[in-house]
N, C-alpha and C. Protein backbone atom coordinates (compact mmCIF):
# COMPACT_ATOMS: atom_id res chain seq x y z
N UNK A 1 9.65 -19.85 16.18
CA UNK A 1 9.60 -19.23 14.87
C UNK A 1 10.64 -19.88 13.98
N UNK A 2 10.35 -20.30 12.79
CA UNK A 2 11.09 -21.04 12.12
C UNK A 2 11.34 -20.08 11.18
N UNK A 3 11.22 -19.01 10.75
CA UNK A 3 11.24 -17.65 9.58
C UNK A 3 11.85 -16.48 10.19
N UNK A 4 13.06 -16.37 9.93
CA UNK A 4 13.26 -15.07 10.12
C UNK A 4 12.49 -13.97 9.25
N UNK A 5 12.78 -12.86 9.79
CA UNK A 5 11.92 -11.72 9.01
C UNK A 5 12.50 -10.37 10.28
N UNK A 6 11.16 -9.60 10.16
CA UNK A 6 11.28 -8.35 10.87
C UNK A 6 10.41 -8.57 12.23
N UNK A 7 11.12 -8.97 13.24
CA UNK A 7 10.39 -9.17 14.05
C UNK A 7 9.99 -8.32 15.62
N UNK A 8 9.54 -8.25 16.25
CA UNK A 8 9.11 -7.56 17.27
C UNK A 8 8.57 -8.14 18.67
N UNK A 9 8.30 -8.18 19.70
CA UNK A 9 7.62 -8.02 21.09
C UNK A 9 6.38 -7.05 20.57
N UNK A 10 5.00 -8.28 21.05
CA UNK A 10 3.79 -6.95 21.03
C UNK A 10 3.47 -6.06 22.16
N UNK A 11 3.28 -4.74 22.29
CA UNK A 11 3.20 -4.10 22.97
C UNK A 11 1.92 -4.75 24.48
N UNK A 12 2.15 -4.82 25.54
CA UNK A 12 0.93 -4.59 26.74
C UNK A 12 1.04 -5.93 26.42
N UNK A 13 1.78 -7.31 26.23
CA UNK A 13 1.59 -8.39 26.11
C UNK A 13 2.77 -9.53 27.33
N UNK A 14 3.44 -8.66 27.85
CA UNK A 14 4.80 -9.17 29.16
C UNK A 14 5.46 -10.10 28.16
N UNK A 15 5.43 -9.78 26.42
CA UNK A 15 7.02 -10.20 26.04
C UNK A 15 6.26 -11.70 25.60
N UNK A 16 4.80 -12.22 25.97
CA UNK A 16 4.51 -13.31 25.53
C UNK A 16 4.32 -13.70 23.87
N UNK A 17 3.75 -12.34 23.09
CA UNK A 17 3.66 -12.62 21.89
C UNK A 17 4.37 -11.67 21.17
N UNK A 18 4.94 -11.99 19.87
CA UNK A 18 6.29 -11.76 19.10
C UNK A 18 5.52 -11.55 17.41
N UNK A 19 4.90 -10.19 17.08
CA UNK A 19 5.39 -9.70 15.65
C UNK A 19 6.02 -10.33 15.13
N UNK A 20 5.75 -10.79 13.43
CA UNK A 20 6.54 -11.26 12.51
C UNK A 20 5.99 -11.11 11.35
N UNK A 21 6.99 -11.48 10.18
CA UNK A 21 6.84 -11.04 8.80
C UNK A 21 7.81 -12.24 8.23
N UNK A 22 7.74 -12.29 6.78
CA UNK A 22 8.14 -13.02 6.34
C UNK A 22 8.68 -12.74 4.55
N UNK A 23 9.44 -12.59 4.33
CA UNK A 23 9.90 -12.37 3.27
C UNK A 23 9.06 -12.90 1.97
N UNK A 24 8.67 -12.73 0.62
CA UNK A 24 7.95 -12.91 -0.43
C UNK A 24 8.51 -14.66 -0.85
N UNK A 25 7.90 -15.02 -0.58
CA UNK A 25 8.04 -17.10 -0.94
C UNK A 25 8.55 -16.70 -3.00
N UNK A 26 9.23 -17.79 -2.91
CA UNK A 26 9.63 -17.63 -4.39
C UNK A 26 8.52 -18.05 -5.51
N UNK A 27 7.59 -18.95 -4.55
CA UNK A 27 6.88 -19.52 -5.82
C UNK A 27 5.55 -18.48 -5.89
N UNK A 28 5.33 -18.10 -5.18
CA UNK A 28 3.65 -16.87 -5.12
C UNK A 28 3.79 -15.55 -4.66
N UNK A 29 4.99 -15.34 -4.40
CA UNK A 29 5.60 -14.22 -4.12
C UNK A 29 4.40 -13.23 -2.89
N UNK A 30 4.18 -14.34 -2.02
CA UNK A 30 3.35 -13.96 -0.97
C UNK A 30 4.01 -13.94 0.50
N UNK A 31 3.64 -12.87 1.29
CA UNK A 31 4.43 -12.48 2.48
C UNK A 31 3.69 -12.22 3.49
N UNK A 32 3.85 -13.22 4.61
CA UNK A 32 3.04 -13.53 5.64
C UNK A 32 3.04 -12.64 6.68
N UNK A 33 2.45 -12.40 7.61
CA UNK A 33 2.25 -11.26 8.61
C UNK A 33 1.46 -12.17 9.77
N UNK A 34 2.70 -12.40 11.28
CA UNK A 34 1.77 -13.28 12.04
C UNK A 34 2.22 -13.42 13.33
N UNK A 35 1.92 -13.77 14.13
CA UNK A 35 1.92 -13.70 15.96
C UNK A 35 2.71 -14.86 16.14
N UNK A 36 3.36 -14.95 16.85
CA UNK A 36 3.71 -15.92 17.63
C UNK A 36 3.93 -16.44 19.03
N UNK A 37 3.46 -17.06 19.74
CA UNK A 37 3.06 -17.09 21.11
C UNK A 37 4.65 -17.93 21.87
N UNK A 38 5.06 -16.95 22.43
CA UNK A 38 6.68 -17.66 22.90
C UNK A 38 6.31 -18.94 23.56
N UNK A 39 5.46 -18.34 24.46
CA UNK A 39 5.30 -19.72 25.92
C UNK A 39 4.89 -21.02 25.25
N UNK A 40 3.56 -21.19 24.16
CA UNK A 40 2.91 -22.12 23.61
C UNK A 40 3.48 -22.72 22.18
N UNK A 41 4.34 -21.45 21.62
CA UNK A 41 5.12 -21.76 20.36
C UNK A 41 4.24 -21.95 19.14
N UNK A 42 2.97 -21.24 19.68
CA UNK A 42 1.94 -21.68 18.19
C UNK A 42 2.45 -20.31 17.39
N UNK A 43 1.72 -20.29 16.43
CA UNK A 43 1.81 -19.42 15.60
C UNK A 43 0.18 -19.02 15.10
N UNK A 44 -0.11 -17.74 14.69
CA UNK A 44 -1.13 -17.17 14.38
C UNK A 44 -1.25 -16.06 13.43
N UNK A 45 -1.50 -16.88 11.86
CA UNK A 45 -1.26 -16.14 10.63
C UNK A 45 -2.35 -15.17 11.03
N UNK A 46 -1.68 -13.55 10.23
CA UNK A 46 -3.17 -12.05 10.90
C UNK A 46 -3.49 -11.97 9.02
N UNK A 47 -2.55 -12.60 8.14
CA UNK A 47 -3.01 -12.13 6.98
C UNK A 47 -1.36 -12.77 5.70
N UNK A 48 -1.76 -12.89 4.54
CA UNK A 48 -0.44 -12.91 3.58
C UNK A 48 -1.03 -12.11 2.53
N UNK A 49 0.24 -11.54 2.40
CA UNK A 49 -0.02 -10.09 1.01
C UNK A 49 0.88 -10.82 -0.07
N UNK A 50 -0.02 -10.54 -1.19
CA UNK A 50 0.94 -10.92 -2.55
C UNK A 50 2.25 -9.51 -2.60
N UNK A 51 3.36 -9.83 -2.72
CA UNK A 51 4.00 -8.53 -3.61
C UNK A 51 4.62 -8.51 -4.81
N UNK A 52 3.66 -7.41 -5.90
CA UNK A 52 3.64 -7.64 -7.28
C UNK A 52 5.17 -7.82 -7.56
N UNK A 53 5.14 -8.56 -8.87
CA UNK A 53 6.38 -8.89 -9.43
C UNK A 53 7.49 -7.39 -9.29
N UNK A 54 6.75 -6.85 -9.49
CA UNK A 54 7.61 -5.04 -10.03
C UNK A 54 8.15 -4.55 -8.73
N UNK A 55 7.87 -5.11 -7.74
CA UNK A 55 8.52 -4.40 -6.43
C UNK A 55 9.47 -5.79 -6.14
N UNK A 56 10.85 -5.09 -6.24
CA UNK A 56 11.94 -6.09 -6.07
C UNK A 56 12.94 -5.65 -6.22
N UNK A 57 14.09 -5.87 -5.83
CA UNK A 57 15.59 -5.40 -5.63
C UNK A 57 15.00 -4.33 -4.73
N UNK A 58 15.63 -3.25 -4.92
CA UNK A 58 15.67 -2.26 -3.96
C UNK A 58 14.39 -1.67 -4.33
N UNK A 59 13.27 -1.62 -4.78
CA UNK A 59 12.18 -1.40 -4.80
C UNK A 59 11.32 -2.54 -4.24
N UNK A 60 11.57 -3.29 -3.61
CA UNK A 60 10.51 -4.76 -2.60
C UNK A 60 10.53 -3.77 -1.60
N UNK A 61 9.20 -4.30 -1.11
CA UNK A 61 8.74 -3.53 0.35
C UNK A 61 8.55 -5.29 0.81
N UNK A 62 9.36 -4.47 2.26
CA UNK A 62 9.38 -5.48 3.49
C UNK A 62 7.87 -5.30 4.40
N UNK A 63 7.17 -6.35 4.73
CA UNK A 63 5.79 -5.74 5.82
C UNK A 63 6.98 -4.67 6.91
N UNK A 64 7.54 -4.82 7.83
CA UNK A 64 8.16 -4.28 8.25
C UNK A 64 7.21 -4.14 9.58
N UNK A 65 6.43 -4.68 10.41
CA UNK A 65 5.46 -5.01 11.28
C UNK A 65 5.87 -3.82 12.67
N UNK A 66 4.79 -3.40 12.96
CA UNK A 66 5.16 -2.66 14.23
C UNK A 66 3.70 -2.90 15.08
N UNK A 67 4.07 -3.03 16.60
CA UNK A 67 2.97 -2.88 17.37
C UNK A 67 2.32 -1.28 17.91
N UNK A 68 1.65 -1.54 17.74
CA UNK A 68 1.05 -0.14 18.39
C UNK A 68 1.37 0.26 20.04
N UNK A 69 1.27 1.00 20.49
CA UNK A 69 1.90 1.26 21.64
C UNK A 69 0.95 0.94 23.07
N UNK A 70 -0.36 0.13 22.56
CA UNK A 70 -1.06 -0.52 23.47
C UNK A 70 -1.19 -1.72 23.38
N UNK A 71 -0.65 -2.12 22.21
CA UNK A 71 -0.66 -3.79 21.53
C UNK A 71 -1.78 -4.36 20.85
N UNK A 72 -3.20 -3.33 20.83
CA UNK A 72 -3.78 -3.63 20.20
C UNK A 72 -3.90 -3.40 18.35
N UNK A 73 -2.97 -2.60 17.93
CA UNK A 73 -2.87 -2.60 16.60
C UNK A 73 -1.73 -3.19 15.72
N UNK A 74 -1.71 -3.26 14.97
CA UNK A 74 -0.82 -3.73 13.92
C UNK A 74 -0.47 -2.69 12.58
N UNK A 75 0.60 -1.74 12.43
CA UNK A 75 1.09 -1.35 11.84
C UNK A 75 1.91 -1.73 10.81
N UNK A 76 1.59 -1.82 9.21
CA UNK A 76 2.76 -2.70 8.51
C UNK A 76 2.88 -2.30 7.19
N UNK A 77 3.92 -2.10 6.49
CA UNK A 77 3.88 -1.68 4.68
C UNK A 77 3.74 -2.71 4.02
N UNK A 78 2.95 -2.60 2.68
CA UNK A 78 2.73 -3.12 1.89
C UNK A 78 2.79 -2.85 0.55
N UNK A 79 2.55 -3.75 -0.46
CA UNK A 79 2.44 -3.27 -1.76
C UNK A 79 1.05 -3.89 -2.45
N UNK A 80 0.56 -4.79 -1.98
CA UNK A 80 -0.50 -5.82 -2.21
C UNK A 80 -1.69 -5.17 -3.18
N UNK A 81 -1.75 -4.12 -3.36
CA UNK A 81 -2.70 -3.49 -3.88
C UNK A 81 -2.00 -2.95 -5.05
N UNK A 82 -0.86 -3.06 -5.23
CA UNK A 82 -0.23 -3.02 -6.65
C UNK A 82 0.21 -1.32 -6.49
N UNK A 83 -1.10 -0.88 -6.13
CA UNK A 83 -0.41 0.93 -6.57
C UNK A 83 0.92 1.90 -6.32
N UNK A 84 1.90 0.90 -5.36
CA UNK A 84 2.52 1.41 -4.67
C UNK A 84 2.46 0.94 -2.90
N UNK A 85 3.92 1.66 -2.26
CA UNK A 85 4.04 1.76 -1.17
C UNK A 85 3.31 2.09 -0.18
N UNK A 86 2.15 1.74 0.69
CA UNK A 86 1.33 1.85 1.57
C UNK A 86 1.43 0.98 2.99
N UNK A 87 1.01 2.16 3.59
CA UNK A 87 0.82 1.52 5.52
C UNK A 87 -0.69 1.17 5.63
N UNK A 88 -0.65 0.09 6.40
CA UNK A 88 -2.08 -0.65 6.42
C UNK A 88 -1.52 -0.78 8.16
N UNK A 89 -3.45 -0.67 8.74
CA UNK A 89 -3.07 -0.88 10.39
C UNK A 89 -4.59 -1.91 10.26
N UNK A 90 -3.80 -2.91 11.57
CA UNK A 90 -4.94 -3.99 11.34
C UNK A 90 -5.52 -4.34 13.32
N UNK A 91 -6.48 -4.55 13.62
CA UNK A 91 -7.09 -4.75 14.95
C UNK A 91 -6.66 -6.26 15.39
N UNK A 92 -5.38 -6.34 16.48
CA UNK A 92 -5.35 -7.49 16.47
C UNK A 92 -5.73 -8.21 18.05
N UNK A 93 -6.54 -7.30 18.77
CA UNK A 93 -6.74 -7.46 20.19
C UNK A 93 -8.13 -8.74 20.41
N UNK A 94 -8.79 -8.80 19.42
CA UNK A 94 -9.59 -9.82 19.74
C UNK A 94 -8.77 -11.40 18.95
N UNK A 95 -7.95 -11.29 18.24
CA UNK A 95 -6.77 -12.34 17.93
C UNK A 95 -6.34 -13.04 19.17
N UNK A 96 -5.58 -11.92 19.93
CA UNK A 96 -5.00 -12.26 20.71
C UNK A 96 -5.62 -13.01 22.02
N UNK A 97 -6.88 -12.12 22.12
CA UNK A 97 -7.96 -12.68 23.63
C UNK A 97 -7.62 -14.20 22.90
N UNK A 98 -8.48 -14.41 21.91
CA UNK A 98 -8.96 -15.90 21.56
C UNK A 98 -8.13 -16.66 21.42
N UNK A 99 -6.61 -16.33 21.05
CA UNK A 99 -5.85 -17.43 21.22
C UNK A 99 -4.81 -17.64 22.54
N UNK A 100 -5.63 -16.50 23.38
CA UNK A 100 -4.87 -16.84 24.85
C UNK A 100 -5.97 -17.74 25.62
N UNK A 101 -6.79 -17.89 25.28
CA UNK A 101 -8.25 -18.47 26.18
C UNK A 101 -7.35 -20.09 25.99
């Protein structure tokens, strides 16, 4: 992982794949959400959220990434939809089959 951020161990995975996030890039103010495979060292973008200009300083929302407690979900905040502070959960168990094959 070359990005720090908020990172994690996915749940039911023996510590092989590693939650991550990535802080809002300066030029598109877009913030990545993505796997990373320790043993193989690839990486596997699940999605990047814009976060609107207006969420910043102490109003920026971090994804803030959590695994679900079987490893098949993805728990994470966002703002991407402009309206505000929201939790979005995303299916990441067929991700994972396909990039362990």
């Amino acid at each position: 992982m070359n990005q720090n951020g908020h990172n994690t161990y996915v749940a039911g995975t023996d510590n092989q794949w590693i939650l991550n996030d990535t802080y809002p890039s300066a030029d598109d103010r877009l913030q990545t959400l993505y796997l990373y495979n320790v043993a193989t060292r690839d990486t596997l973008t699940l999605g990047k959220f814009y976060e609107p200009e207006k969420f910043n300083g102490e109003w920026r929302t971090d994804l803030h990434p959590k695994s679900g407690p079987n490893g098949k979900w993805v728990i994470f905040d966002s703002t991407h939809e402009g309206d505000g502070h929201q939790m979005y959960m995303i299916n990441i168990e067929k991700a994972i089959a396909k990039a362990t094959r």
